[in-house]
N, C-alpha and C. Protein backbone atom coordinates (compact mmCIF):
# COMPACT_ATOMS: atom_id res chain seq x y z
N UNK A 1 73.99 8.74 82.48
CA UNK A 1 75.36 8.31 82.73
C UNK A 1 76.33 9.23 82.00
N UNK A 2 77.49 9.65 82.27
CA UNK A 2 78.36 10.12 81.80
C UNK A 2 79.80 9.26 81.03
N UNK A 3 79.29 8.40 81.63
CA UNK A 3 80.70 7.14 81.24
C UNK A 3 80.14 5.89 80.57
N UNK A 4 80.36 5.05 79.24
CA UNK A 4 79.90 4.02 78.74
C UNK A 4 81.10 2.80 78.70
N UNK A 5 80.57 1.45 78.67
CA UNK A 5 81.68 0.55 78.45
C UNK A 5 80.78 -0.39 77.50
N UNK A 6 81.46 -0.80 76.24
CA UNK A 6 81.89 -1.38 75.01
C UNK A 6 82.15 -2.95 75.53
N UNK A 7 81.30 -4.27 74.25
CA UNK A 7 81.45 -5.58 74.87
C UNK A 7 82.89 -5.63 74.88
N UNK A 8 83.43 -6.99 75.69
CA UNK A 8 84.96 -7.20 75.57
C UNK A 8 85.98 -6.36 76.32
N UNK A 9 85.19 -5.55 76.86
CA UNK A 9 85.95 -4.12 77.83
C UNK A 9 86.79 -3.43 76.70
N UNK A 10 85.61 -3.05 75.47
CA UNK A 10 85.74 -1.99 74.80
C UNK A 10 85.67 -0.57 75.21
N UNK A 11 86.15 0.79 75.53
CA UNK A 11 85.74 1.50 75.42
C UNK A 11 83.96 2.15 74.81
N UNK A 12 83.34 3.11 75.18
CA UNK A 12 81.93 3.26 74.39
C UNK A 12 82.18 4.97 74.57
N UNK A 13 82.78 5.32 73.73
CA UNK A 13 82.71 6.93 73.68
C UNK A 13 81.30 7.66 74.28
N UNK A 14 81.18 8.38 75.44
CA UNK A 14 80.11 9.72 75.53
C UNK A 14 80.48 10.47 75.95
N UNK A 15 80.77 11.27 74.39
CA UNK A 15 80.83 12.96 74.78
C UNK A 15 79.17 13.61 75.18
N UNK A 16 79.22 14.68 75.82
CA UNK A 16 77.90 14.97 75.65
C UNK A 16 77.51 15.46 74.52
N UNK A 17 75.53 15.22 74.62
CA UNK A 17 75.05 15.22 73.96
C UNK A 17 74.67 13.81 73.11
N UNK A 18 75.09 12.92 73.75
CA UNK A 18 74.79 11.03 73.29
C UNK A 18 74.19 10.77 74.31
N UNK A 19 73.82 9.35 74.90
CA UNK A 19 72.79 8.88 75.66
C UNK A 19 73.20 7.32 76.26
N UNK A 20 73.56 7.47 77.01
CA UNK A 20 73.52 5.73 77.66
C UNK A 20 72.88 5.81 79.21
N UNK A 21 72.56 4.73 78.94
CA UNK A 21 71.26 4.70 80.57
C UNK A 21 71.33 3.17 80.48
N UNK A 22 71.45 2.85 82.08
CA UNK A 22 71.16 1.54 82.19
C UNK A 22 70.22 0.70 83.60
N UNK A 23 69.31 0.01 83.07
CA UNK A 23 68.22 -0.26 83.23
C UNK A 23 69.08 -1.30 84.10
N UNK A 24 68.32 -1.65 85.94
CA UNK A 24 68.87 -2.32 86.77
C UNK A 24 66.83 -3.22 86.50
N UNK A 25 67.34 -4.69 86.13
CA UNK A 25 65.95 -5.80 86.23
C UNK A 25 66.94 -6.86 87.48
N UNK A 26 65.98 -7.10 88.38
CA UNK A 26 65.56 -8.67 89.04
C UNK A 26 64.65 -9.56 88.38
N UNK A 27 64.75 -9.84 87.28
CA UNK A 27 63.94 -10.98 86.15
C UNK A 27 63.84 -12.54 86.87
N UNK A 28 64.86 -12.72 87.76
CA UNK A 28 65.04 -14.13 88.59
C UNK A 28 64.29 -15.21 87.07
N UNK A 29 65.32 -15.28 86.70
CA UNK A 29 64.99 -15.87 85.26
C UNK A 29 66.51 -17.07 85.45
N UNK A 30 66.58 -17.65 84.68
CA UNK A 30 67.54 -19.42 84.31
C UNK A 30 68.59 -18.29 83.75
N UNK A 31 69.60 -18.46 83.98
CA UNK A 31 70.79 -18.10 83.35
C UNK A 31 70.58 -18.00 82.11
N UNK A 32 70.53 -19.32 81.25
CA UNK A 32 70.42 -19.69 79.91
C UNK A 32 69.46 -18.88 79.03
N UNK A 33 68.72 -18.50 80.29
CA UNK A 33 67.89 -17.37 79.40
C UNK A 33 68.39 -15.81 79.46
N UNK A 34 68.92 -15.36 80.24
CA UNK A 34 69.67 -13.75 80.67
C UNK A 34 70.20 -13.45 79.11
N UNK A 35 71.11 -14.27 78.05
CA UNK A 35 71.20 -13.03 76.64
C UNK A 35 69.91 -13.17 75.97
N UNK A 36 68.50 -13.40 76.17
CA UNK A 36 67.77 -12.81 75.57
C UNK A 36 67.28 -11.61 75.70
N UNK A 37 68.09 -10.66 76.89
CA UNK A 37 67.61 -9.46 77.40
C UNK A 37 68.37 -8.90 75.84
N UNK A 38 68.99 -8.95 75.66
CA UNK A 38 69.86 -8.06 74.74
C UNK A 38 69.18 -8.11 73.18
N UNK A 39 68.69 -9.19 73.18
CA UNK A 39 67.88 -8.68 71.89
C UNK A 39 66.61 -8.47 71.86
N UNK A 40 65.86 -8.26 73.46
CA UNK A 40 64.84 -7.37 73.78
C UNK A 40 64.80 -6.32 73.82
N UNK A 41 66.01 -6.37 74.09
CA UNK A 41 66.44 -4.11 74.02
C UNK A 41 66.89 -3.64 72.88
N UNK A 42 67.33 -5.03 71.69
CA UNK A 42 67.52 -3.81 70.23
C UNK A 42 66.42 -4.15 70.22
N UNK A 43 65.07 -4.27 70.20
CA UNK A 43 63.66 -4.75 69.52
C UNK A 43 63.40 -3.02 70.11
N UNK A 44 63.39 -2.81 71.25
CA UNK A 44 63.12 -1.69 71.83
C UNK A 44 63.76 -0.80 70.92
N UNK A 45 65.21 -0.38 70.81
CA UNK A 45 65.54 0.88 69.98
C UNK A 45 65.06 0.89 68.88
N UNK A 46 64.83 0.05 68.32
CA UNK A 46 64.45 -0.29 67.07
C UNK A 46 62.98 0.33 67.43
N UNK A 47 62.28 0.26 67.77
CA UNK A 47 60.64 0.91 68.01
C UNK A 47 61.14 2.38 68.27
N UNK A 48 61.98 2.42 69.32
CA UNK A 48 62.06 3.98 69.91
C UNK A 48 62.77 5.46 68.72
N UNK A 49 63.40 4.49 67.47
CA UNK A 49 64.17 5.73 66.80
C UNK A 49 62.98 5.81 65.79
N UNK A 50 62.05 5.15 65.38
CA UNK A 50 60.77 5.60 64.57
C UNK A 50 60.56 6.89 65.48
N UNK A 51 59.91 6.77 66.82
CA UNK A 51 59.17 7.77 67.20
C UNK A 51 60.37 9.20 67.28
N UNK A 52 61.36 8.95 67.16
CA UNK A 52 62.32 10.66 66.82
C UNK A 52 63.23 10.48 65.45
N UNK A 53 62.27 10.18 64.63
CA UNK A 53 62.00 10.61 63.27
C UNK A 53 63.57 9.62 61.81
N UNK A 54 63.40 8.38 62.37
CA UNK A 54 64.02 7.52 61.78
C UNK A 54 63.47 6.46 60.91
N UNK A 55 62.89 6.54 59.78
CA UNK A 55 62.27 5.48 59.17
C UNK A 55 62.54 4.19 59.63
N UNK A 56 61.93 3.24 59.83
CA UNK A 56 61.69 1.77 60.22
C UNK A 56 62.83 1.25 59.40
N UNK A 57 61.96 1.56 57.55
CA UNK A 57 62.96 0.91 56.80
C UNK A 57 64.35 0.70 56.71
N UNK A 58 65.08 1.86 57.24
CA UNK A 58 66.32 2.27 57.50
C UNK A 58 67.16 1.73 58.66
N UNK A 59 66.52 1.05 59.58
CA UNK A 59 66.93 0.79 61.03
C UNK A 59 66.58 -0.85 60.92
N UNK A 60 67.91 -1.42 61.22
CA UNK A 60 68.32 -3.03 61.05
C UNK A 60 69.18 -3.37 62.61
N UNK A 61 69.04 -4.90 62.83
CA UNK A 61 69.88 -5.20 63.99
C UNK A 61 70.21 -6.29 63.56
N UNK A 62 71.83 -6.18 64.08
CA UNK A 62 72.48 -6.90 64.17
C UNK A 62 73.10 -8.16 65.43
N UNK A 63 72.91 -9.30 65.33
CA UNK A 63 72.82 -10.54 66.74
C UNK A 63 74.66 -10.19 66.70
N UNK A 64 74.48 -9.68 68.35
CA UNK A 64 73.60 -10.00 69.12
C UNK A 64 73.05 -8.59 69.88
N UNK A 65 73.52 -7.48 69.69
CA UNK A 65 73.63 -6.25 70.40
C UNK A 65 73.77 -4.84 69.62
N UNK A 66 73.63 -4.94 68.29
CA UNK A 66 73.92 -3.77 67.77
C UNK A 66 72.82 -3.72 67.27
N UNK A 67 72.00 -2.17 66.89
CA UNK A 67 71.35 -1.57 66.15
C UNK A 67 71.87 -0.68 64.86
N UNK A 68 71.47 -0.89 64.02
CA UNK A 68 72.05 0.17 62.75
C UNK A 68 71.44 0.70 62.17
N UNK A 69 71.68 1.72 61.48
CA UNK A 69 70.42 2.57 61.04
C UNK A 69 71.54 2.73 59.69
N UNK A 70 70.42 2.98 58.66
CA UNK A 70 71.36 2.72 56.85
C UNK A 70 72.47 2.13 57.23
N UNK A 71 72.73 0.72 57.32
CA UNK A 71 74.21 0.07 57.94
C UNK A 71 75.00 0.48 58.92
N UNK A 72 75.00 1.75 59.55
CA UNK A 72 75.95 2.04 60.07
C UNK A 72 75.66 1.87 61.73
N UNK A 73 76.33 1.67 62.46
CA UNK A 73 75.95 1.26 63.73
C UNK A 73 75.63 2.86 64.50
N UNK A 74 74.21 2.40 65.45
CA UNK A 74 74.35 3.67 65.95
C UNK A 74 74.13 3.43 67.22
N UNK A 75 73.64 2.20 67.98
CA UNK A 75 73.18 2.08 69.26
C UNK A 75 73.97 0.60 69.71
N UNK A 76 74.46 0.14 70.86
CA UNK A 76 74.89 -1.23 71.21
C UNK A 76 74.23 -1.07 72.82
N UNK A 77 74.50 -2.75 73.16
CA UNK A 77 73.68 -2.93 74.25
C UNK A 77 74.82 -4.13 74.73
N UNK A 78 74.98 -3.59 76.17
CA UNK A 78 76.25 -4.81 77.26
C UNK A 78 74.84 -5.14 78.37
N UNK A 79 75.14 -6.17 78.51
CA UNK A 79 74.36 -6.85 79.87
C UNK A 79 75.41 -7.00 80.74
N UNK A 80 75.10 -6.82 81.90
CA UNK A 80 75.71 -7.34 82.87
C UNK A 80 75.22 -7.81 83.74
N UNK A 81 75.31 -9.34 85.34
CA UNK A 81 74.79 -9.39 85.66
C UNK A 81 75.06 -10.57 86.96
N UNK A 82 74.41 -10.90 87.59
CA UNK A 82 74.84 -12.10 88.84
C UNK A 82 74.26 -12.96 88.92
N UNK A 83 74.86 -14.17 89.41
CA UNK A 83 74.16 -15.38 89.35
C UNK A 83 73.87 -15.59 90.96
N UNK A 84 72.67 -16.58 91.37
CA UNK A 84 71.91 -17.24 92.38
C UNK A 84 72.08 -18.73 91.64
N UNK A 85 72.77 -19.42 92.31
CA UNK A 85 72.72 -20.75 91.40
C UNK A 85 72.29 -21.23 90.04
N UNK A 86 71.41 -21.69 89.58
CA UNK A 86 71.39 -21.45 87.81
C UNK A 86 70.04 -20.42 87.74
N UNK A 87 69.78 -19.59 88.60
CA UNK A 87 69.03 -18.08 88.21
C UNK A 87 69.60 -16.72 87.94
N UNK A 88 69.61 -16.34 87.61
CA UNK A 88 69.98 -14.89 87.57
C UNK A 88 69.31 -13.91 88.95
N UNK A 89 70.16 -13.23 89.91
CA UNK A 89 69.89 -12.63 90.27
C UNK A 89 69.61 -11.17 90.33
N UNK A 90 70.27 -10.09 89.30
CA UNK A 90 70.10 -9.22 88.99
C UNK A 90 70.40 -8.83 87.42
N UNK A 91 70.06 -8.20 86.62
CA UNK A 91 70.59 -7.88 84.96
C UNK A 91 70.77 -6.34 85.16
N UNK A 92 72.12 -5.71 84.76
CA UNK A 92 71.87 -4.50 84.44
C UNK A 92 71.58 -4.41 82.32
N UNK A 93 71.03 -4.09 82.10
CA UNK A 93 70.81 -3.68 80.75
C UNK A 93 71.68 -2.25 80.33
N UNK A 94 72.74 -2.12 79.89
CA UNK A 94 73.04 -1.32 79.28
C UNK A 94 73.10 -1.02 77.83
N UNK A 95 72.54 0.64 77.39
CA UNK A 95 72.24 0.65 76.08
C UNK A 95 72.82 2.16 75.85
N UNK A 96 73.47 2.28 75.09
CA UNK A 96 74.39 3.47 74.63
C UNK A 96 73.45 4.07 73.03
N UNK A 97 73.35 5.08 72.55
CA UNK A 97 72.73 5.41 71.53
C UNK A 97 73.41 6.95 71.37
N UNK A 98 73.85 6.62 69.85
CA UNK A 98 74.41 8.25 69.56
C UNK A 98 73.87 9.06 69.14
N UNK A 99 73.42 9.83 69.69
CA UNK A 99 72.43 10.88 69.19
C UNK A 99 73.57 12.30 68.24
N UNK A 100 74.32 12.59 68.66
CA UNK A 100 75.17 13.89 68.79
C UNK A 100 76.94 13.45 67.86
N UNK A 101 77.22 12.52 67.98
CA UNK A 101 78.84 12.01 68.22
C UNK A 101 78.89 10.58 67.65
N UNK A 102 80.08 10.42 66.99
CA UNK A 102 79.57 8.83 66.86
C UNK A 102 81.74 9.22 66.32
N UNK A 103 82.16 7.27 67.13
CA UNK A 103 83.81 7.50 66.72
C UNK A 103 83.96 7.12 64.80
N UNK A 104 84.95 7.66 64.80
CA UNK A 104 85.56 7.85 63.42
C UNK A 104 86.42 6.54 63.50
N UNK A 105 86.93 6.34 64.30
CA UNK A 105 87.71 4.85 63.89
C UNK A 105 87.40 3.54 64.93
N UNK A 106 86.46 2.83 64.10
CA UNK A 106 85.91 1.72 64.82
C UNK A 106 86.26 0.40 64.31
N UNK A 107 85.87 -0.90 64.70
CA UNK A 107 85.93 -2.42 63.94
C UNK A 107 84.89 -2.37 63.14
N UNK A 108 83.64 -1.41 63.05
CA UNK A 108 82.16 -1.81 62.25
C UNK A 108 81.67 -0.01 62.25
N UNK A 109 81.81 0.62 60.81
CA UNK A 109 80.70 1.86 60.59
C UNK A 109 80.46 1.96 61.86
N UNK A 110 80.29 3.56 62.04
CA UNK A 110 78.82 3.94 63.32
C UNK A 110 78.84 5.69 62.59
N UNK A 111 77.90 6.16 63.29
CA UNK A 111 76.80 7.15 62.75
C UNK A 111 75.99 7.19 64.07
N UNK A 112 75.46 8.65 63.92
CA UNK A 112 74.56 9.50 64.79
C UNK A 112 73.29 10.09 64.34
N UNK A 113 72.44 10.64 65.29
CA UNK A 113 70.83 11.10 64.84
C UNK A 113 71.68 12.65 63.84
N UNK A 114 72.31 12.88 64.52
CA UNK A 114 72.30 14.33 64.36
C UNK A 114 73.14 14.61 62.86
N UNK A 115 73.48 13.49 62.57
CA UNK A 115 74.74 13.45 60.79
C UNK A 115 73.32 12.84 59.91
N UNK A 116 72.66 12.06 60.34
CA UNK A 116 71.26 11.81 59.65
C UNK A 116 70.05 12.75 59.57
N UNK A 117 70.17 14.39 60.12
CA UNK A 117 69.43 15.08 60.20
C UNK A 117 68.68 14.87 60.82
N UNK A 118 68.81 14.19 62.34
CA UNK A 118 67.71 14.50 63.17
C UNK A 118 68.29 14.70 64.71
N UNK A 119 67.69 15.84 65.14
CA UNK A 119 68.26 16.61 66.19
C UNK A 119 67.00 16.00 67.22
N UNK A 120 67.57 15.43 68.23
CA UNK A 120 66.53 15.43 69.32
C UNK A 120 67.79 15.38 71.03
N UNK A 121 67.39 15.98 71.89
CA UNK A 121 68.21 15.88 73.25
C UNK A 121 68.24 14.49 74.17
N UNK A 122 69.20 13.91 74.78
CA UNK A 122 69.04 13.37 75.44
C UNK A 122 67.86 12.80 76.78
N UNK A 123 67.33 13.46 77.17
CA UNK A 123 66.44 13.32 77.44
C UNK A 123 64.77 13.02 76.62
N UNK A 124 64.95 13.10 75.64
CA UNK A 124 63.87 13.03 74.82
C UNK A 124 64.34 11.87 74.28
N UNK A 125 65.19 11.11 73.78
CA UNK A 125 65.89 9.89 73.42
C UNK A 125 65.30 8.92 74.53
N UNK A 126 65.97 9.81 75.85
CA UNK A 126 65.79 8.14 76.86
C UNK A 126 63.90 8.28 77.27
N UNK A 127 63.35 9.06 77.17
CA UNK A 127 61.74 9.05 77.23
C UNK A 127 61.13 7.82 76.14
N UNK A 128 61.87 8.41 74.93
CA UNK A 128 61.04 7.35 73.80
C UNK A 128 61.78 5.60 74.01
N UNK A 129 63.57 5.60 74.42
CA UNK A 129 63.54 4.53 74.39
C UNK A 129 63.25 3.61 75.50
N UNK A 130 63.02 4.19 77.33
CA UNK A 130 62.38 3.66 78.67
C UNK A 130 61.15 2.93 77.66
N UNK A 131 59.79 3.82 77.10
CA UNK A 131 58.80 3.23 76.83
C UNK A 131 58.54 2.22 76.40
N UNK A 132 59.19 2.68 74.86
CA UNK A 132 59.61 1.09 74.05
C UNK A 132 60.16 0.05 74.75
N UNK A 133 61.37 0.47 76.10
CA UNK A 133 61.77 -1.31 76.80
C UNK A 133 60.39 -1.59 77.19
N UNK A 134 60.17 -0.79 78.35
CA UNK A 134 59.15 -1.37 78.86
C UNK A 134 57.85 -2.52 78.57
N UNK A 135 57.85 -1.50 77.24
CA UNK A 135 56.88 -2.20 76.29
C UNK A 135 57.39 -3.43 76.03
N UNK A 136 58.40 -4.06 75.49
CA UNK A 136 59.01 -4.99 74.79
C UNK A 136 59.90 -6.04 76.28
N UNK A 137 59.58 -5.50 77.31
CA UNK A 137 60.21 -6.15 78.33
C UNK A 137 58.96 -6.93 78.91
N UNK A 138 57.78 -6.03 78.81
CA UNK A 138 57.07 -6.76 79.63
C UNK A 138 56.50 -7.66 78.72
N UNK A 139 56.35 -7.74 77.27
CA UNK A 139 56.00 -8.63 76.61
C UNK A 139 56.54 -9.97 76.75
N UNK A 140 58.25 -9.72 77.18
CA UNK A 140 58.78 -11.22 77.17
C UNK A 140 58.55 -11.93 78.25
N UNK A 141 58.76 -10.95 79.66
CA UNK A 141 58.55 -11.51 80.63
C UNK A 141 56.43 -11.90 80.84
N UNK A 142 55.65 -11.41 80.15
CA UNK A 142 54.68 -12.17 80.43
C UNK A 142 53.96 -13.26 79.36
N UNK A 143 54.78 -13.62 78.28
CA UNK A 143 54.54 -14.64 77.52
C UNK A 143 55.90 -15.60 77.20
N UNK A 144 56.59 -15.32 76.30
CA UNK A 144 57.95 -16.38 76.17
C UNK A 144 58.70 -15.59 75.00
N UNK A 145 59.55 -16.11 74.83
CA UNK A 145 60.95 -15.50 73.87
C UNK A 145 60.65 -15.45 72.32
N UNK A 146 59.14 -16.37 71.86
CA UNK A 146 58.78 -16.34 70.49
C UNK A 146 58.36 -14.92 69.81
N UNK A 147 57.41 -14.44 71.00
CA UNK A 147 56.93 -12.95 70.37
C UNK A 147 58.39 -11.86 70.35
N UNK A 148 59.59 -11.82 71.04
CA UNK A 148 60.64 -11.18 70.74
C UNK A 148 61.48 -11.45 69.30
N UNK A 149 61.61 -12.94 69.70
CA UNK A 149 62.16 -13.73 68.21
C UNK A 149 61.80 -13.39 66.94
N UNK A 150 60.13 -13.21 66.50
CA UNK A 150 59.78 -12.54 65.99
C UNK A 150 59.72 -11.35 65.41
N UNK A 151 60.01 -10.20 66.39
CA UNK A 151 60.06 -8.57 66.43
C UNK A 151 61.31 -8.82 65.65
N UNK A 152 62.31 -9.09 66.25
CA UNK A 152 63.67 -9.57 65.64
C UNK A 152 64.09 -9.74 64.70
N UNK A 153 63.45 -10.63 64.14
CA UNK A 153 63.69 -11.17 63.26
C UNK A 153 63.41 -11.04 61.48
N UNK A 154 62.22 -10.25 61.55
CA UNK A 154 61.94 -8.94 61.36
C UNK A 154 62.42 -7.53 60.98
N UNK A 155 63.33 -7.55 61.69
CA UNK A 155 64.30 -6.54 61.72
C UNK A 155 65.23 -6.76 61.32
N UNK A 156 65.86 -7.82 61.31
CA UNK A 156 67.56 -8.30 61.46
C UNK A 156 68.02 -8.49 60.30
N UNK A 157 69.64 -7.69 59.99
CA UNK A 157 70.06 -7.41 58.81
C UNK A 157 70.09 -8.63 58.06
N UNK A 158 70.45 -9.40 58.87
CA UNK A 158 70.96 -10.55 57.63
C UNK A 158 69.76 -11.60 57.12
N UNK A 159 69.81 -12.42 56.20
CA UNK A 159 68.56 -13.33 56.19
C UNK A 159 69.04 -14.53 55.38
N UNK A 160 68.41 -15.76 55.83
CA UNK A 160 68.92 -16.83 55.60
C UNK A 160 69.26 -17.43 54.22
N UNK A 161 70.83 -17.73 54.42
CA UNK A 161 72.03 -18.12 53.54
C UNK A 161 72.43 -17.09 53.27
N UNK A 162 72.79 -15.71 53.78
CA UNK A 162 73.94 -15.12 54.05
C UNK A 162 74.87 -15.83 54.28
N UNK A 163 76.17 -15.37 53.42
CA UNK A 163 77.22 -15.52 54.32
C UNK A 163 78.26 -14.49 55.66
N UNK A 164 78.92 -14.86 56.47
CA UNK A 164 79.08 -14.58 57.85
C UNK A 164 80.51 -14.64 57.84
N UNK A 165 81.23 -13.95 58.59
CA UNK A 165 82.55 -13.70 59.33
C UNK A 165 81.86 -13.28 60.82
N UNK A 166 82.26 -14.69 61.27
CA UNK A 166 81.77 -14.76 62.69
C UNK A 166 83.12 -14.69 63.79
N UNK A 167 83.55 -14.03 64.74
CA UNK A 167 84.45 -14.44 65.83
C UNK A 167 83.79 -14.91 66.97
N UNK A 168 84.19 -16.08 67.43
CA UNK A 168 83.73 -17.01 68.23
C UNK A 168 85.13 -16.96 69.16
N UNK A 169 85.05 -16.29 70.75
CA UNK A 169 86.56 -16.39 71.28
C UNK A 169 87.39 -15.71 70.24
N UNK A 170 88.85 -16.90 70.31
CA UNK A 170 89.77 -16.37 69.35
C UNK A 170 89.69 -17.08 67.95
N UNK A 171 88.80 -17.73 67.69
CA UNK A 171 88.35 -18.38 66.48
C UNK A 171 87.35 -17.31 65.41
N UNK A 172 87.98 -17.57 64.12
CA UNK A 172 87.23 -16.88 63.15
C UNK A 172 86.28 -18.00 62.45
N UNK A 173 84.90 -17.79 62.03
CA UNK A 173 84.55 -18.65 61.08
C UNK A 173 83.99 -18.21 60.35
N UNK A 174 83.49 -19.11 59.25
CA UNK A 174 82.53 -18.86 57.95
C UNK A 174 81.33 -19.66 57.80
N UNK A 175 80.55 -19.24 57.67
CA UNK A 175 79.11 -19.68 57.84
C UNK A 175 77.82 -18.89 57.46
N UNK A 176 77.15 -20.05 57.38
CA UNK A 176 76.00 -19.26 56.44
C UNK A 176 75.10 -18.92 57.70
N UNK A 177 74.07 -17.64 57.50
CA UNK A 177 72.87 -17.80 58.49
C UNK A 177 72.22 -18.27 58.30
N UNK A 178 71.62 -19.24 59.34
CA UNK A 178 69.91 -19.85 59.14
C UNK A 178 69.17 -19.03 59.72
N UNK A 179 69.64 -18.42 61.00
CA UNK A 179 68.28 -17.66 61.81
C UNK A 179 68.60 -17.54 63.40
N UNK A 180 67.78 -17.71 64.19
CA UNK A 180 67.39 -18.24 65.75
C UNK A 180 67.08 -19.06 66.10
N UNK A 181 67.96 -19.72 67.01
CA UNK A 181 67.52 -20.66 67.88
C UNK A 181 66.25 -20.41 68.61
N UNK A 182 65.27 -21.14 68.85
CA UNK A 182 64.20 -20.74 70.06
C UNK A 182 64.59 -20.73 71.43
N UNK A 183 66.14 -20.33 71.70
CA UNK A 183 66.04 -19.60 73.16
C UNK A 183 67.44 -18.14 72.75
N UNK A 184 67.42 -18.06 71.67
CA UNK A 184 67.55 -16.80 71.00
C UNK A 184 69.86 -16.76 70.95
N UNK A 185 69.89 -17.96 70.40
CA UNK A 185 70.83 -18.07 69.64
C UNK A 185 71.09 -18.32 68.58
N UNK A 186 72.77 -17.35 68.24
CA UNK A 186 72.49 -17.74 66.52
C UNK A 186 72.54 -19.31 65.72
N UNK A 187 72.03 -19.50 65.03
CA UNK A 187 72.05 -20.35 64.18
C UNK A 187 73.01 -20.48 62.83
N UNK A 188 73.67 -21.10 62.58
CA UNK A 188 75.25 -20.95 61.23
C UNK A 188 75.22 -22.47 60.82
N UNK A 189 75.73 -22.40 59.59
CA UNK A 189 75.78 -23.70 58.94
C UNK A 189 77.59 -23.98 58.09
N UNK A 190 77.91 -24.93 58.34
CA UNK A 190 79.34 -24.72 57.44
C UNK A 190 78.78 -24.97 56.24
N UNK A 191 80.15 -25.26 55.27
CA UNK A 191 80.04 -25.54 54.20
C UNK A 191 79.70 -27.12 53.71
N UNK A 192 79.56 -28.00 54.77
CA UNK A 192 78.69 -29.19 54.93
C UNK A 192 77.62 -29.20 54.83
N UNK A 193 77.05 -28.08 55.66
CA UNK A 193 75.51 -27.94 56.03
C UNK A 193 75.78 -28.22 57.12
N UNK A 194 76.21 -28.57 58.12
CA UNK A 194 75.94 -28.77 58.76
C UNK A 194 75.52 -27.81 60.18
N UNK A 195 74.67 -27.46 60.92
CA UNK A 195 74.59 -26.47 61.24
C UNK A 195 75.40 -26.78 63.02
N UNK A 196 75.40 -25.62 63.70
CA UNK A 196 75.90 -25.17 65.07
C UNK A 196 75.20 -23.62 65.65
N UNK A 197 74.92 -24.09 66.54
CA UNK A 197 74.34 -22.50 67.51
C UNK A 197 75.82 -22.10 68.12
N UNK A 198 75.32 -20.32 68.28
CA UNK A 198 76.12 -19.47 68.56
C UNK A 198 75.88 -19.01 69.99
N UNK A 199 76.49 -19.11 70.99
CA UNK A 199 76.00 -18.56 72.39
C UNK A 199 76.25 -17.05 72.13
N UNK A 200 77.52 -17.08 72.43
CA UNK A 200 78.59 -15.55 72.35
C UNK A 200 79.46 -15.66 71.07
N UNK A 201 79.08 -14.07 70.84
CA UNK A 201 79.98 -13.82 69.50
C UNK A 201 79.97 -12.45 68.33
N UNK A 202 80.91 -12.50 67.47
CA UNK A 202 80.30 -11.18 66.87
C UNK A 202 80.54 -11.34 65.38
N UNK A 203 79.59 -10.72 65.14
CA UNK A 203 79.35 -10.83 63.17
C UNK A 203 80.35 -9.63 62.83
N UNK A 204 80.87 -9.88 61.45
CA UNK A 204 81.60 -8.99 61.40
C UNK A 204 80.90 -8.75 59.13
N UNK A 205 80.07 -9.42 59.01
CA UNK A 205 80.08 -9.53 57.11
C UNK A 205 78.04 -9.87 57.53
């Protein structure tokens, strides 16, 4: 692709020499289940920047769509997609990754392979990260959302009783993390305890 788009009808900078590709699935899956694609595909980058020379340790994700590597964001992921009554009829998966370029003035850090000392081409990016979906796609679609939840979770920067600057809509909140829901929403607690799942939304702490 030559052109990227950002959640919220953000902009997604690609100059060349960065990488966005997006993966067209017929999953004919429940609606309610379609945003677990998105944290099947950071599970994927997250596998794919080991193999072009990114320590594991270094590479964290953030719910619901960002990947980061030493904090700084380097990969995001937009779904898009159509409904068949409460199925999903088509998902595009889109996944942007900066290999080359990364913007200087953002809402959250970002960073590139190539400012971290590692040079690899676009095409060699989308080889390692096709595999890894694949890999991590067909896992969900032939067992259930636990073995992703897992990979995830695993990975994921924050860990329970963090605190959170969450935007929900035009609402800001504060809340602690507990984790995942088992159909792969966030989980937050106020200062009651009392907890609430997150459908849509974005971490910002």
């Amino acid at each position: 692709q030559s052109a990227g788009r950002g959640t919220h009808g953000r902009e997604w900078l690609m100059p060349p020499g960065n990488l966005a590709v997006s993966v067209v699935k017929r999953p004919r899956l429940p609606l309610t289940f379609a945003p677990q694609a998105a944290l099947v595909t950071a599970v994927a980058v997250a596998e794919a920047l080991p193999n072009l020379g990114i320590a594991p340790t270094r590479i964290r994700l953030k719910w619901p769509n960002d990947v980061l590597v030493d904090g700084a964001k380097i990969s995001g992921i937009l779904l898009e997609g159509e409904a068949d009554g409460q199925a999903t009829r088509w998902l595009v998966v889109g996944t942007g990754l900066n290999l080359a370029h990364h913007p200087s003035e953002t809402r959250h850090k970002a960073t590139n392979l190539a400012a971290l000392g590692v040079v690899v081409t676009p095409a060699q990016a989308l080889t390692a990260y096709l595999t890894a979906f694949d890999k991590w796609w067909g896992r969900w679609r032939r067992y259930d959302f636990a073995v992703i939840a897992t990979a995830w979770t695993a990975r994921t920067l924050h860990r329970p009783g963090d605190q959170l600057t969450i935007t929900v809509g035009r609402d800001t909140l504060q809340a602690l993390y507990k984790g995942l829901a088992p159909d792969g929403a966030l989980v937050i607690s106020d200062a009651d305890g009392v907890e609430r799942k997150i459908v849509s939304g974005e971490i910002f702490t």
